[in-house]
N, C-alpha and C. Protein backbone atom coordinates (compact mmCIF):
# COMPACT_ATOMS: atom_id res chain seq x y z
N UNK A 1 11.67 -8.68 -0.55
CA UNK A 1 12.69 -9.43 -1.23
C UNK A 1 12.24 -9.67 -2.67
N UNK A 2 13.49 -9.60 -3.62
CA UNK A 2 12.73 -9.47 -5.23
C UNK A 2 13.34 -11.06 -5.24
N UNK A 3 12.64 -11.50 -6.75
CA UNK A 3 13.08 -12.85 -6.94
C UNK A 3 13.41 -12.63 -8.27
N UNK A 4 14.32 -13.40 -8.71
CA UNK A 4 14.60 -13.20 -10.23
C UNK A 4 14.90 -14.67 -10.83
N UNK A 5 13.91 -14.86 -11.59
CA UNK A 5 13.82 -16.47 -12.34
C UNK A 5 14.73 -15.89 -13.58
N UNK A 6 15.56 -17.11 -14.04
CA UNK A 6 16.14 -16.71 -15.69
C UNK A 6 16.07 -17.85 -16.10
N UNK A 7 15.41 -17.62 -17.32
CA UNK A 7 15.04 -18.80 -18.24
C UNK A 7 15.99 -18.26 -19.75
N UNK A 8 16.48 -19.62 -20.05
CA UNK A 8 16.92 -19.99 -21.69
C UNK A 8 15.56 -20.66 -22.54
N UNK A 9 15.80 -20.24 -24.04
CA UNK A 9 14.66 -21.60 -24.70
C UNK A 9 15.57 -22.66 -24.95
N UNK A 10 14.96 -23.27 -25.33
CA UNK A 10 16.10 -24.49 -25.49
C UNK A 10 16.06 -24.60 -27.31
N UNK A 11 17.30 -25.17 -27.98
CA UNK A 11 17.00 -25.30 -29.28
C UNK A 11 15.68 -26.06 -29.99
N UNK A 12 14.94 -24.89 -30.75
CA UNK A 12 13.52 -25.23 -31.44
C UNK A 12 13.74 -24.79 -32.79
N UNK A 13 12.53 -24.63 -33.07
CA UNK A 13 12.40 -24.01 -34.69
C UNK A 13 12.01 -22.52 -34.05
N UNK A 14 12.13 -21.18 -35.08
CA UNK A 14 12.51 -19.79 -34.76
C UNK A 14 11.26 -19.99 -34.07
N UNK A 15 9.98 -20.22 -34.92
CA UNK A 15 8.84 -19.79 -34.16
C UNK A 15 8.44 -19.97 -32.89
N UNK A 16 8.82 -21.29 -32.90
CA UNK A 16 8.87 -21.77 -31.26
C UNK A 16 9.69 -21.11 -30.01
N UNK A 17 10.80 -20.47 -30.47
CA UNK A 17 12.30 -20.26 -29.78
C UNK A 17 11.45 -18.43 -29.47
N UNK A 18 10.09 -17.95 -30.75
CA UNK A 18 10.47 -16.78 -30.37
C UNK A 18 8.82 -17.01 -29.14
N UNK A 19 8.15 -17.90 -29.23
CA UNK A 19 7.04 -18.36 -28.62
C UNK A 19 7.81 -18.27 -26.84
N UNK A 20 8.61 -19.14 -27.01
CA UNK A 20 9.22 -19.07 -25.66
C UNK A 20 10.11 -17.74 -25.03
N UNK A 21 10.74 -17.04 -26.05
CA UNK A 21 11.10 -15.75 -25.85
C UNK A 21 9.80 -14.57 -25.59
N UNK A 22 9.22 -14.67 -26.16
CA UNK A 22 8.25 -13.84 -25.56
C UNK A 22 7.46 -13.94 -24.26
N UNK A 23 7.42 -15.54 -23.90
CA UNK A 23 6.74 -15.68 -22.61
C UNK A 23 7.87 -15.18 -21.38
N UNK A 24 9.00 -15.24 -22.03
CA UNK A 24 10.03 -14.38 -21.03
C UNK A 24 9.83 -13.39 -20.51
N UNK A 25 9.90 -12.36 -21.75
CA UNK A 25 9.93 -11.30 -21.77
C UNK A 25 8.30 -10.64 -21.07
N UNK A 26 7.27 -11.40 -21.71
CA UNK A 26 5.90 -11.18 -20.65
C UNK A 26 6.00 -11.46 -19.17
N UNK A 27 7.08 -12.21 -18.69
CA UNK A 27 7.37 -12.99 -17.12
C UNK A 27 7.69 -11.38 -16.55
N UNK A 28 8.78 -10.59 -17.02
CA UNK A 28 9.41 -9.95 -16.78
C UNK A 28 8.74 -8.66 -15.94
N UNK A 29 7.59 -8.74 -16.51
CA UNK A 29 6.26 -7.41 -16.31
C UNK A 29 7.67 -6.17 -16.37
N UNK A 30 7.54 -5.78 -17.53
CA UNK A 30 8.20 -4.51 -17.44
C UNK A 30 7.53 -3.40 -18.25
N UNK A 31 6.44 -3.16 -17.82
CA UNK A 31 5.09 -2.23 -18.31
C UNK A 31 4.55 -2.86 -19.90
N UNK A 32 5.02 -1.34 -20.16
CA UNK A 32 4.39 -1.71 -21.76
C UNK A 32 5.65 -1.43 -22.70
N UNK A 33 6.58 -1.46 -22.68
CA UNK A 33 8.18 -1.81 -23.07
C UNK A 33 7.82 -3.34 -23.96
N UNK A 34 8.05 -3.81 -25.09
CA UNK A 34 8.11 -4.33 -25.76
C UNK A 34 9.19 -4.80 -26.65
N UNK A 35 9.51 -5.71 -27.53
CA UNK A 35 10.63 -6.00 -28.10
C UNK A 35 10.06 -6.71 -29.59
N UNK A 36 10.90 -6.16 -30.48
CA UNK A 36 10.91 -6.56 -32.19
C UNK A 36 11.86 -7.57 -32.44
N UNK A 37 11.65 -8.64 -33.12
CA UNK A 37 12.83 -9.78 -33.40
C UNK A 37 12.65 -10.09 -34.31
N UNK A 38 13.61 -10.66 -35.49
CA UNK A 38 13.73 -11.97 -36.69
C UNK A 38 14.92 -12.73 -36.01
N UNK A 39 14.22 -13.80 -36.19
CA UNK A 39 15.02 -15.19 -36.21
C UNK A 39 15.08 -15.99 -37.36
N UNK A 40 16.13 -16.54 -37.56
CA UNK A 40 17.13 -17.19 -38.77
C UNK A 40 17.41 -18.34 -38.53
N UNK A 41 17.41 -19.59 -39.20
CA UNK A 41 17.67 -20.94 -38.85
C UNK A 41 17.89 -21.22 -40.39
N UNK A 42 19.49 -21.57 -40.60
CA UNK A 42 19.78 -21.82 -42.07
C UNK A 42 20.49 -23.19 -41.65
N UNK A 43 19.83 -24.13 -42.92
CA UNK A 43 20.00 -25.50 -42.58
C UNK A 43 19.24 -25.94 -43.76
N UNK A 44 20.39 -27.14 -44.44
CA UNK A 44 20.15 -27.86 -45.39
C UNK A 44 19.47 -27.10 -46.55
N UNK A 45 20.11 -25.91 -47.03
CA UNK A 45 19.76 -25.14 -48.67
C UNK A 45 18.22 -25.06 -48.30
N UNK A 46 18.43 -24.36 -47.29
CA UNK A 46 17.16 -23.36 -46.80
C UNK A 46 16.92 -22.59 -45.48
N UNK A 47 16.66 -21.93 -45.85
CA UNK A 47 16.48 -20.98 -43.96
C UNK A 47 14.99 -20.56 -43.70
N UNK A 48 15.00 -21.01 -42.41
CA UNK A 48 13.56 -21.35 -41.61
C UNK A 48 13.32 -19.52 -40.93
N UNK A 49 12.87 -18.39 -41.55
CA UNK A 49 12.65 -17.25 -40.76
C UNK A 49 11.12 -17.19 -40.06
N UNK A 50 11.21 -16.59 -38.63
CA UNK A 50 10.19 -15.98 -37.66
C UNK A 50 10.36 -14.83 -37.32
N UNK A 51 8.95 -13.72 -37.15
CA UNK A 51 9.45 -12.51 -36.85
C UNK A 51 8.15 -11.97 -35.64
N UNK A 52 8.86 -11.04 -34.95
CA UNK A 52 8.19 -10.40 -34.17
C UNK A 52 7.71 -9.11 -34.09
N UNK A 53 7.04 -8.50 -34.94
CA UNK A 53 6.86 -7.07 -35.25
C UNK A 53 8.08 -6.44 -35.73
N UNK A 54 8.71 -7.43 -37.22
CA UNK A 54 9.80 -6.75 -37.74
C UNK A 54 8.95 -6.49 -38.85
N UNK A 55 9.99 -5.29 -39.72
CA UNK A 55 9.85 -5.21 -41.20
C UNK A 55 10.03 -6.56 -42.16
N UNK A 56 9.61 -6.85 -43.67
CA UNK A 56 9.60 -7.65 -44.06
C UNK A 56 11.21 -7.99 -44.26
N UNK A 57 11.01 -9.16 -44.65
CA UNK A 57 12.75 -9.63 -44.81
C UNK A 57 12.55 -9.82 -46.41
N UNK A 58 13.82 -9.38 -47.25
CA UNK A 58 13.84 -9.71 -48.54
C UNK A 58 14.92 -10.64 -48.89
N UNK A 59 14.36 -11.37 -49.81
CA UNK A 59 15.32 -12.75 -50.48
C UNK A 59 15.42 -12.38 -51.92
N UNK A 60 16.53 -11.88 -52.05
CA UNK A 60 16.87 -12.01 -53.46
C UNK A 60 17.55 -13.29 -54.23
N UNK A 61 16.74 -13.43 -55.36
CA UNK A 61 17.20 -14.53 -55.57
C UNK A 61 17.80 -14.05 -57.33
N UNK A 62 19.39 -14.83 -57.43
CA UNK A 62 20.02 -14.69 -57.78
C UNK A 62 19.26 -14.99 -59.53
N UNK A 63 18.69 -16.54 -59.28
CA UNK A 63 18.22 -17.23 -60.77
C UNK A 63 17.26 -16.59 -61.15
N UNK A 64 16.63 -16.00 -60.22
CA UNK A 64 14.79 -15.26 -61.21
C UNK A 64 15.51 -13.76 -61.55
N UNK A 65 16.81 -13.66 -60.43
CA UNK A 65 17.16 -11.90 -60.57
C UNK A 65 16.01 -10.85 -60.15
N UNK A 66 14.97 -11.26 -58.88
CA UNK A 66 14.03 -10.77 -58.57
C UNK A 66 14.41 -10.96 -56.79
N UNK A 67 13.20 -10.14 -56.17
CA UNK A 67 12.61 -10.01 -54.98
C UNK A 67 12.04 -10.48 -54.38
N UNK A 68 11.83 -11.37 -53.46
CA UNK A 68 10.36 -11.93 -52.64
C UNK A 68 10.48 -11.12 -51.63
N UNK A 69 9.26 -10.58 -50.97
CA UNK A 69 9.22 -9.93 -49.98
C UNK A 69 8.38 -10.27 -48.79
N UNK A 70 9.49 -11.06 -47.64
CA UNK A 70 8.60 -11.95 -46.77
C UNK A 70 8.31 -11.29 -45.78
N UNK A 71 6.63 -11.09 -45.93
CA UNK A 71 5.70 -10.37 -44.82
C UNK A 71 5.45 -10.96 -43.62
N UNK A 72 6.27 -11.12 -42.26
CA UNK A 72 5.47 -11.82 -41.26
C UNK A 72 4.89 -11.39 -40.33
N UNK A 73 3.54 -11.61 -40.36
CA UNK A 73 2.89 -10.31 -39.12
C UNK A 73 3.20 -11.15 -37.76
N UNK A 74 3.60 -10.67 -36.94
CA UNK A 74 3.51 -11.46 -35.40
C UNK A 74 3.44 -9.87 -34.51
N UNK A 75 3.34 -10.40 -33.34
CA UNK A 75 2.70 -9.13 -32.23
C UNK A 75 4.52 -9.21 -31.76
N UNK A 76 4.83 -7.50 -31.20
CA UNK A 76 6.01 -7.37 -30.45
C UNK A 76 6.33 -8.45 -29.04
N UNK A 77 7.47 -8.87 -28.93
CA UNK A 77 7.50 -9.96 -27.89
C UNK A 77 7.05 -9.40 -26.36
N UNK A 78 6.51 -9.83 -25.47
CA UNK A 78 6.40 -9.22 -24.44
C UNK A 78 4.61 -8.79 -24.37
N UNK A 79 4.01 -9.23 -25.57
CA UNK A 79 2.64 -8.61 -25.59
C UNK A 79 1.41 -9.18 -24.87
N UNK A 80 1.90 -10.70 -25.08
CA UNK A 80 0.81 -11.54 -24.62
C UNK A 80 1.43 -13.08 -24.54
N UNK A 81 0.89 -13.56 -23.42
CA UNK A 81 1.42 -14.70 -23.01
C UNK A 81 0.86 -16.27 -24.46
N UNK A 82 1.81 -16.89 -24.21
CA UNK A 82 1.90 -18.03 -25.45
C UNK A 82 1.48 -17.69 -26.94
N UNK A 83 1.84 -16.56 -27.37
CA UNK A 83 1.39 -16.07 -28.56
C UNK A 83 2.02 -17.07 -29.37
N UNK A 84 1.51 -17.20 -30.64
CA UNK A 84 2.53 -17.94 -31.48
C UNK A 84 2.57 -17.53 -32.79
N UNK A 85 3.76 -17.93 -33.32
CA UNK A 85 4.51 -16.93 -34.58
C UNK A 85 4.77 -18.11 -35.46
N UNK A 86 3.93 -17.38 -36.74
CA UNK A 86 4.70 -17.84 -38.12
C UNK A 86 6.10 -18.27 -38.16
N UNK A 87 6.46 -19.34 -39.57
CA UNK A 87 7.26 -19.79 -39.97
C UNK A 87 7.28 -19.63 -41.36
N UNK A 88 8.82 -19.37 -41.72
CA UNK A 88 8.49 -19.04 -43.45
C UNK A 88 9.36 -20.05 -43.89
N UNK A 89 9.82 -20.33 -44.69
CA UNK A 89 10.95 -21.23 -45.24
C UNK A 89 11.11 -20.73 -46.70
N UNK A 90 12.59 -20.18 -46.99
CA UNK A 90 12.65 -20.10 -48.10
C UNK A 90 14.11 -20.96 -48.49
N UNK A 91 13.73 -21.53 -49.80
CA UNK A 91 14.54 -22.17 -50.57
C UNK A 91 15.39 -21.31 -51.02
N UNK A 92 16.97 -21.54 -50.82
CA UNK A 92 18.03 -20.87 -51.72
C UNK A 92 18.72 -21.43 -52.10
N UNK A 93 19.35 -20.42 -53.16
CA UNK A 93 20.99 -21.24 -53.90
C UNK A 93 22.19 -20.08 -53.55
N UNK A 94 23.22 -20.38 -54.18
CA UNK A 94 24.40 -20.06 -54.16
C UNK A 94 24.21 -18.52 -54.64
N UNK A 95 24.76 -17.28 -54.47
CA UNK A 95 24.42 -16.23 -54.90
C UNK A 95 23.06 -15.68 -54.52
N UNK A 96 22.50 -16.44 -53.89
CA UNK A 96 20.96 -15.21 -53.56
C UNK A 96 21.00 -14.43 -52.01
N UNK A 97 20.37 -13.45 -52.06
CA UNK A 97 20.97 -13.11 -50.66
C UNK A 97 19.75 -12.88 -49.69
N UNK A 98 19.54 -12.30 -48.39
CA UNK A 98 18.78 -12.17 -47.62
C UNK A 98 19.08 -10.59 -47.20
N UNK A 99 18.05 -9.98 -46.98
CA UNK A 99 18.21 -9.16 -46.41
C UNK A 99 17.56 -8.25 -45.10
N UNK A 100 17.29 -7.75 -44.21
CA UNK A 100 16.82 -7.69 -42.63
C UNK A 100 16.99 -6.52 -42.54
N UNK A 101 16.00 -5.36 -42.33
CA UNK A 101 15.97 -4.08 -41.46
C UNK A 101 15.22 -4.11 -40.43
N UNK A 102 15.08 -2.45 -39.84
CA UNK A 102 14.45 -2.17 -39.00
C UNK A 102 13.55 -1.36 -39.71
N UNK A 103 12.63 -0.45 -39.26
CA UNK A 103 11.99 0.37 -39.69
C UNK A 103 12.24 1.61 -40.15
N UNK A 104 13.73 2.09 -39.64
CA UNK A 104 14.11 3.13 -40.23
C UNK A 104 14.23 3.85 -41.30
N UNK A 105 14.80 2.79 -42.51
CA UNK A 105 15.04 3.37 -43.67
C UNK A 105 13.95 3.54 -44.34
N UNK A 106 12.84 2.01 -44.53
CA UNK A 106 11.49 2.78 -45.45
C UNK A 106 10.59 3.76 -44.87
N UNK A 107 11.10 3.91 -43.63
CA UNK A 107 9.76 5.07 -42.89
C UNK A 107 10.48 6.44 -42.98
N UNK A 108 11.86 6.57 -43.57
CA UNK A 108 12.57 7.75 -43.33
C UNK A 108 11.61 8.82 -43.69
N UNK A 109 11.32 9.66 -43.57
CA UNK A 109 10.94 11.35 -44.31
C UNK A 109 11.59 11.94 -44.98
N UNK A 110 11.50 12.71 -46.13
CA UNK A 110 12.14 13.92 -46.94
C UNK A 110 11.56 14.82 -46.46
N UNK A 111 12.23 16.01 -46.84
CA UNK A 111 12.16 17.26 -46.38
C UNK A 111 10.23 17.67 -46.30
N UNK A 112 9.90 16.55 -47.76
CA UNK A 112 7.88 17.37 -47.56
C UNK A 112 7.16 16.74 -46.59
N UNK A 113 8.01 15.54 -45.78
CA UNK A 113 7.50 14.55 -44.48
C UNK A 113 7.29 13.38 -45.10
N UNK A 114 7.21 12.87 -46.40
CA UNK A 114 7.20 11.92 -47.16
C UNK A 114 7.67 10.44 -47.05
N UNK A 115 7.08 9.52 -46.44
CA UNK A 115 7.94 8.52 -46.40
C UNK A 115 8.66 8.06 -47.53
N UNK A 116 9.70 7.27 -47.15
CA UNK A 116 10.32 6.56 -48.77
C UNK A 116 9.53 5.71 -48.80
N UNK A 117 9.33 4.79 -47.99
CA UNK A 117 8.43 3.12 -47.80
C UNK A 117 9.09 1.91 -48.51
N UNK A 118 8.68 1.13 -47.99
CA UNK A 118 9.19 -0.62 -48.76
C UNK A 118 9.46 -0.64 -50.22
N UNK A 119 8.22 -0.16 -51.08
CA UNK A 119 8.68 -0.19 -52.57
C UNK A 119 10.13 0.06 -53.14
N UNK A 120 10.55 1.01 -52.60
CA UNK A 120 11.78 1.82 -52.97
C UNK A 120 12.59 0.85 -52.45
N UNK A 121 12.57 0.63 -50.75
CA UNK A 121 13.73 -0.02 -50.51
C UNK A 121 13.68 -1.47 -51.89
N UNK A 122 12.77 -2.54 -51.71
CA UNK A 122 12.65 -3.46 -52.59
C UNK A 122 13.27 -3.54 -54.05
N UNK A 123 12.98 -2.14 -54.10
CA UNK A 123 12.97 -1.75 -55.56
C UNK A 123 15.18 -2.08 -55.84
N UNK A 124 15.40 -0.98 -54.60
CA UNK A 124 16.90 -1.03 -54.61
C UNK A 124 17.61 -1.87 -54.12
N UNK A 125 17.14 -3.16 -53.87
CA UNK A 125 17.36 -4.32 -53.18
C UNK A 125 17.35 -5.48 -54.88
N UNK A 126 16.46 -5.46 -55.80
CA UNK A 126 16.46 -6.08 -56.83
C UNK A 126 17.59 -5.47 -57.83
N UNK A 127 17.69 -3.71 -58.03
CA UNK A 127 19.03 -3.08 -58.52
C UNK A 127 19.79 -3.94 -58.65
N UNK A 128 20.14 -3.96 -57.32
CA UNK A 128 21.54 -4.40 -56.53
C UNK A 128 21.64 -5.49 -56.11
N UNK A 129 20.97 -5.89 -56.44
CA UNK A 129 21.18 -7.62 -55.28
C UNK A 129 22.06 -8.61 -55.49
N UNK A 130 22.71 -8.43 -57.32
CA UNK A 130 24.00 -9.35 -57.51
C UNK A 130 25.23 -8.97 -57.43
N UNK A 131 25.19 -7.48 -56.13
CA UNK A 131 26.38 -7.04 -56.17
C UNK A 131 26.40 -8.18 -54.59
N UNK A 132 27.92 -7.82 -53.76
CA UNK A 132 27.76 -8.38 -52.68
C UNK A 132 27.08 -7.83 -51.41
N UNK A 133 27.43 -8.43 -50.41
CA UNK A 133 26.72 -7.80 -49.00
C UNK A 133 26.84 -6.14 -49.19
N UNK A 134 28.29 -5.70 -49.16
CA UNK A 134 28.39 -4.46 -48.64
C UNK A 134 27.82 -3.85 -50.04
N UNK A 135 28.35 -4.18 -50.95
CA UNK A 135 27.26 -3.34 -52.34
C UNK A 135 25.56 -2.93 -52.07
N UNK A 136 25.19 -4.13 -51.55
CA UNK A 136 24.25 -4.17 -51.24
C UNK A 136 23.41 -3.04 -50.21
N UNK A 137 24.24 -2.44 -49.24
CA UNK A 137 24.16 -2.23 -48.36
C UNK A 137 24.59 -1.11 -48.61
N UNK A 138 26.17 -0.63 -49.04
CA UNK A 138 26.03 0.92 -49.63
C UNK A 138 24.84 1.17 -50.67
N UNK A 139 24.84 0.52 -51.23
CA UNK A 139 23.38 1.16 -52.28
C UNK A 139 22.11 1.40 -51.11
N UNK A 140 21.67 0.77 -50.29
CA UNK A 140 20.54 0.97 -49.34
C UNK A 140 21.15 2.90 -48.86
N UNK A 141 22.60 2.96 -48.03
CA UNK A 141 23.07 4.06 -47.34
C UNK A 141 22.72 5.29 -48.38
N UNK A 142 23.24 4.93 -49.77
CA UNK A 142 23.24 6.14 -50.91
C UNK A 142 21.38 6.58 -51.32
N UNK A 143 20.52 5.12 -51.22
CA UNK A 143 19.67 5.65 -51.44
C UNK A 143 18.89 6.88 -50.18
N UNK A 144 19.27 5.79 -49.16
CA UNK A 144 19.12 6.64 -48.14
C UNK A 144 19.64 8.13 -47.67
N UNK A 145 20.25 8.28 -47.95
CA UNK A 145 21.52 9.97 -48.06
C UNK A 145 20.38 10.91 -48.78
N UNK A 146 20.03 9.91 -50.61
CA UNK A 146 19.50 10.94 -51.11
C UNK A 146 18.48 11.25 -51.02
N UNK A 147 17.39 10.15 -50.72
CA UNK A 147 16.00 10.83 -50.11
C UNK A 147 16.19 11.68 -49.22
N UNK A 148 16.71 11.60 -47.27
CA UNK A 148 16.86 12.13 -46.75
C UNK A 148 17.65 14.02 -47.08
N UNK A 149 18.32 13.68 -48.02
CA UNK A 149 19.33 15.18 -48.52
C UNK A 149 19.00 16.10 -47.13
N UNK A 150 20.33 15.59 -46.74
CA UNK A 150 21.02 16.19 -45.67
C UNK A 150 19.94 16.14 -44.28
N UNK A 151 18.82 16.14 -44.04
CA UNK A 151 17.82 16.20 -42.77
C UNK A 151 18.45 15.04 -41.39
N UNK A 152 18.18 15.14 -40.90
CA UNK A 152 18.50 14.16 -40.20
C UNK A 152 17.24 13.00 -39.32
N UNK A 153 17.41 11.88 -39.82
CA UNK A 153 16.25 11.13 -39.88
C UNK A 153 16.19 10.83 -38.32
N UNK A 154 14.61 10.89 -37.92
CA UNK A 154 14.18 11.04 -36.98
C UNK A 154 14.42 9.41 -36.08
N UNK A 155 14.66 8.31 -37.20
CA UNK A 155 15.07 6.77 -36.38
C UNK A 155 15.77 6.43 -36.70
N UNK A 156 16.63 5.36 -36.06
CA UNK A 156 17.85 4.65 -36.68
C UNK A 156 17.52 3.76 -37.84
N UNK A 157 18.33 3.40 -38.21
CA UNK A 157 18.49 2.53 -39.68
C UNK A 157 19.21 1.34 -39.41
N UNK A 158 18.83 0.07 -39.45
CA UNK A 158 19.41 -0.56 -38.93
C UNK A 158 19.34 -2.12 -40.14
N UNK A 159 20.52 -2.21 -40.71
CA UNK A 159 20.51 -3.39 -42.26
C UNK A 159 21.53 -4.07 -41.83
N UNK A 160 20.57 -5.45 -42.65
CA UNK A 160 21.92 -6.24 -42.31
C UNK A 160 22.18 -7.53 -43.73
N UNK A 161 22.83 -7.79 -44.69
CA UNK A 161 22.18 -8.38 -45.72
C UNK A 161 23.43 -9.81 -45.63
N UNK A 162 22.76 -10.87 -45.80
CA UNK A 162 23.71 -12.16 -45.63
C UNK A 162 23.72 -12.60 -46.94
N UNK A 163 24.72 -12.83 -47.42
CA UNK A 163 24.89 -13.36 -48.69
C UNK A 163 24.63 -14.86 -48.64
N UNK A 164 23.92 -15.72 -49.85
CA UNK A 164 24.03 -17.41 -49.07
C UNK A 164 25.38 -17.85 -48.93
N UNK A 165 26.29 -17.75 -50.05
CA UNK A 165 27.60 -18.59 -49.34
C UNK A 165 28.04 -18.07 -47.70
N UNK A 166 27.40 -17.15 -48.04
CA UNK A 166 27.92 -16.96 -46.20
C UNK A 166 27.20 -17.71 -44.92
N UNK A 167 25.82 -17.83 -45.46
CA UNK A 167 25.17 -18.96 -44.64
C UNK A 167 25.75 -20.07 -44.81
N UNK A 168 26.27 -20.99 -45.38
CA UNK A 168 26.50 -21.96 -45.87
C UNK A 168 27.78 -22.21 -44.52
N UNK A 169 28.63 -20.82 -44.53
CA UNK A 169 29.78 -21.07 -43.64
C UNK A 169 29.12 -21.50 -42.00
N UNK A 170 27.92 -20.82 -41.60
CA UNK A 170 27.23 -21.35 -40.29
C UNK A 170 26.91 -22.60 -40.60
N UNK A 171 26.57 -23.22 -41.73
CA UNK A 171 25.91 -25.06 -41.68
C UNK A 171 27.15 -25.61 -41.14
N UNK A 172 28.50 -25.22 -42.12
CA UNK A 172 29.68 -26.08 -42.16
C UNK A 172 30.43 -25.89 -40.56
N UNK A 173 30.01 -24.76 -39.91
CA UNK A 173 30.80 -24.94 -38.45
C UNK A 173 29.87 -25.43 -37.45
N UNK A 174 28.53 -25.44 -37.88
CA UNK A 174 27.45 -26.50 -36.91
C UNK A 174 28.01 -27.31 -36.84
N UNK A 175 27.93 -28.03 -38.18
CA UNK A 175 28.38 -29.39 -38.48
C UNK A 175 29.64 -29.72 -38.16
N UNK A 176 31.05 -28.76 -38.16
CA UNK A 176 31.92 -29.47 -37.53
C UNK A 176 32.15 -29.22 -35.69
N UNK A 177 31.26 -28.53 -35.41
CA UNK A 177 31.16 -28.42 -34.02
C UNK A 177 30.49 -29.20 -33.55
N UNK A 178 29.38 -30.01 -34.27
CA UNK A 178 28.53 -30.77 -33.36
C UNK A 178 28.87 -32.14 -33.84
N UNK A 179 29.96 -32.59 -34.10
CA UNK A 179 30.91 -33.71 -34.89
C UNK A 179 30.08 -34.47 -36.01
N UNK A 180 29.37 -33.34 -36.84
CA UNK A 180 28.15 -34.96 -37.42
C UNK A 180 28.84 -34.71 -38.90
């Protein structure tokens, strides 16, 4: 007879939420199968990020018109029981944006096996960063097209870029959902 426990975390801070997600996912014993995460907690003109063997997350910020590039090393979830994960907090304003991949695009190859790597993406992330989300995001696809020229990249690509007023819209429906 199999038994199957299911556990929720309960609301924490990311690091904690991914502390308890991983002891899940270690409960689970499902070999050596592993899992990559960022977690996001935007609240009060700032967002609280944790990551789990993701790529860095970039914050463009609108007033410097520059890049930060937030490195968080943590182990894939599922690796080891009560591991615990960094917390970053970055301060924003109105117009700066965030942005979240996978490993796909800076590890892509050109035709000589060449990675593109982080610089580039970063690089085209500061370009572009006072256009909006999707600007943002076709410029990542175009850069991507042209390194790759025509090959077909061996991993997925996977972006996702939040503009802050758009965070701002998750504070305002917390807040009117949780009547405060």
């Amino acid at each position: 007879m199999a038994q199957i426990t299911i556990s929720t975390p309960k609301k924490r801070s990311p690091n904690e939420m991914l502390t308890d997600l991983n002891n899940i996912v270690k409960s689970v014993e499902i070999g050596r199968i592993r899992m990559s995460l960022n977690l996001l907690e935007f609240k009060n003109g700032h967002v609280n990020i944790s990551s789990a063997a993701m790529p860095p997350v970039y914050h463009f910020s609108k007033k410097k018109n520059s890049v930060n590039e937030i490195e968080l090393v943590g182990t894939p979830l599922g690796s080891f029981y009560n591991e615990e994960f960094d917390k970053y907090q970055v301060e924003f304003e109105d117009g700066d944006a965030l942005d979240l991949m996978s490993d796909g695009l800076p590890e892509a190859p050109n035709h000589n096996g060449e990675m593109l790597d982080y610089p580039a993406v970063k690089q085209c992330i500061e370009d572009n960063g006072t256009k909006s989300a999707s600007g943002i995001k076709d410029s990542l696809i175009d850069l991507s097209d042209k390194w790759l020229d025509g090959i077909q990249n061996p991993d997925d690509i996977t972006e996702g870029c939040c503009p802050i007023p758009f965070s701002r819209i998750f504070e305002k429906e917390a807040v009117t959902k949780n009547g405060i």
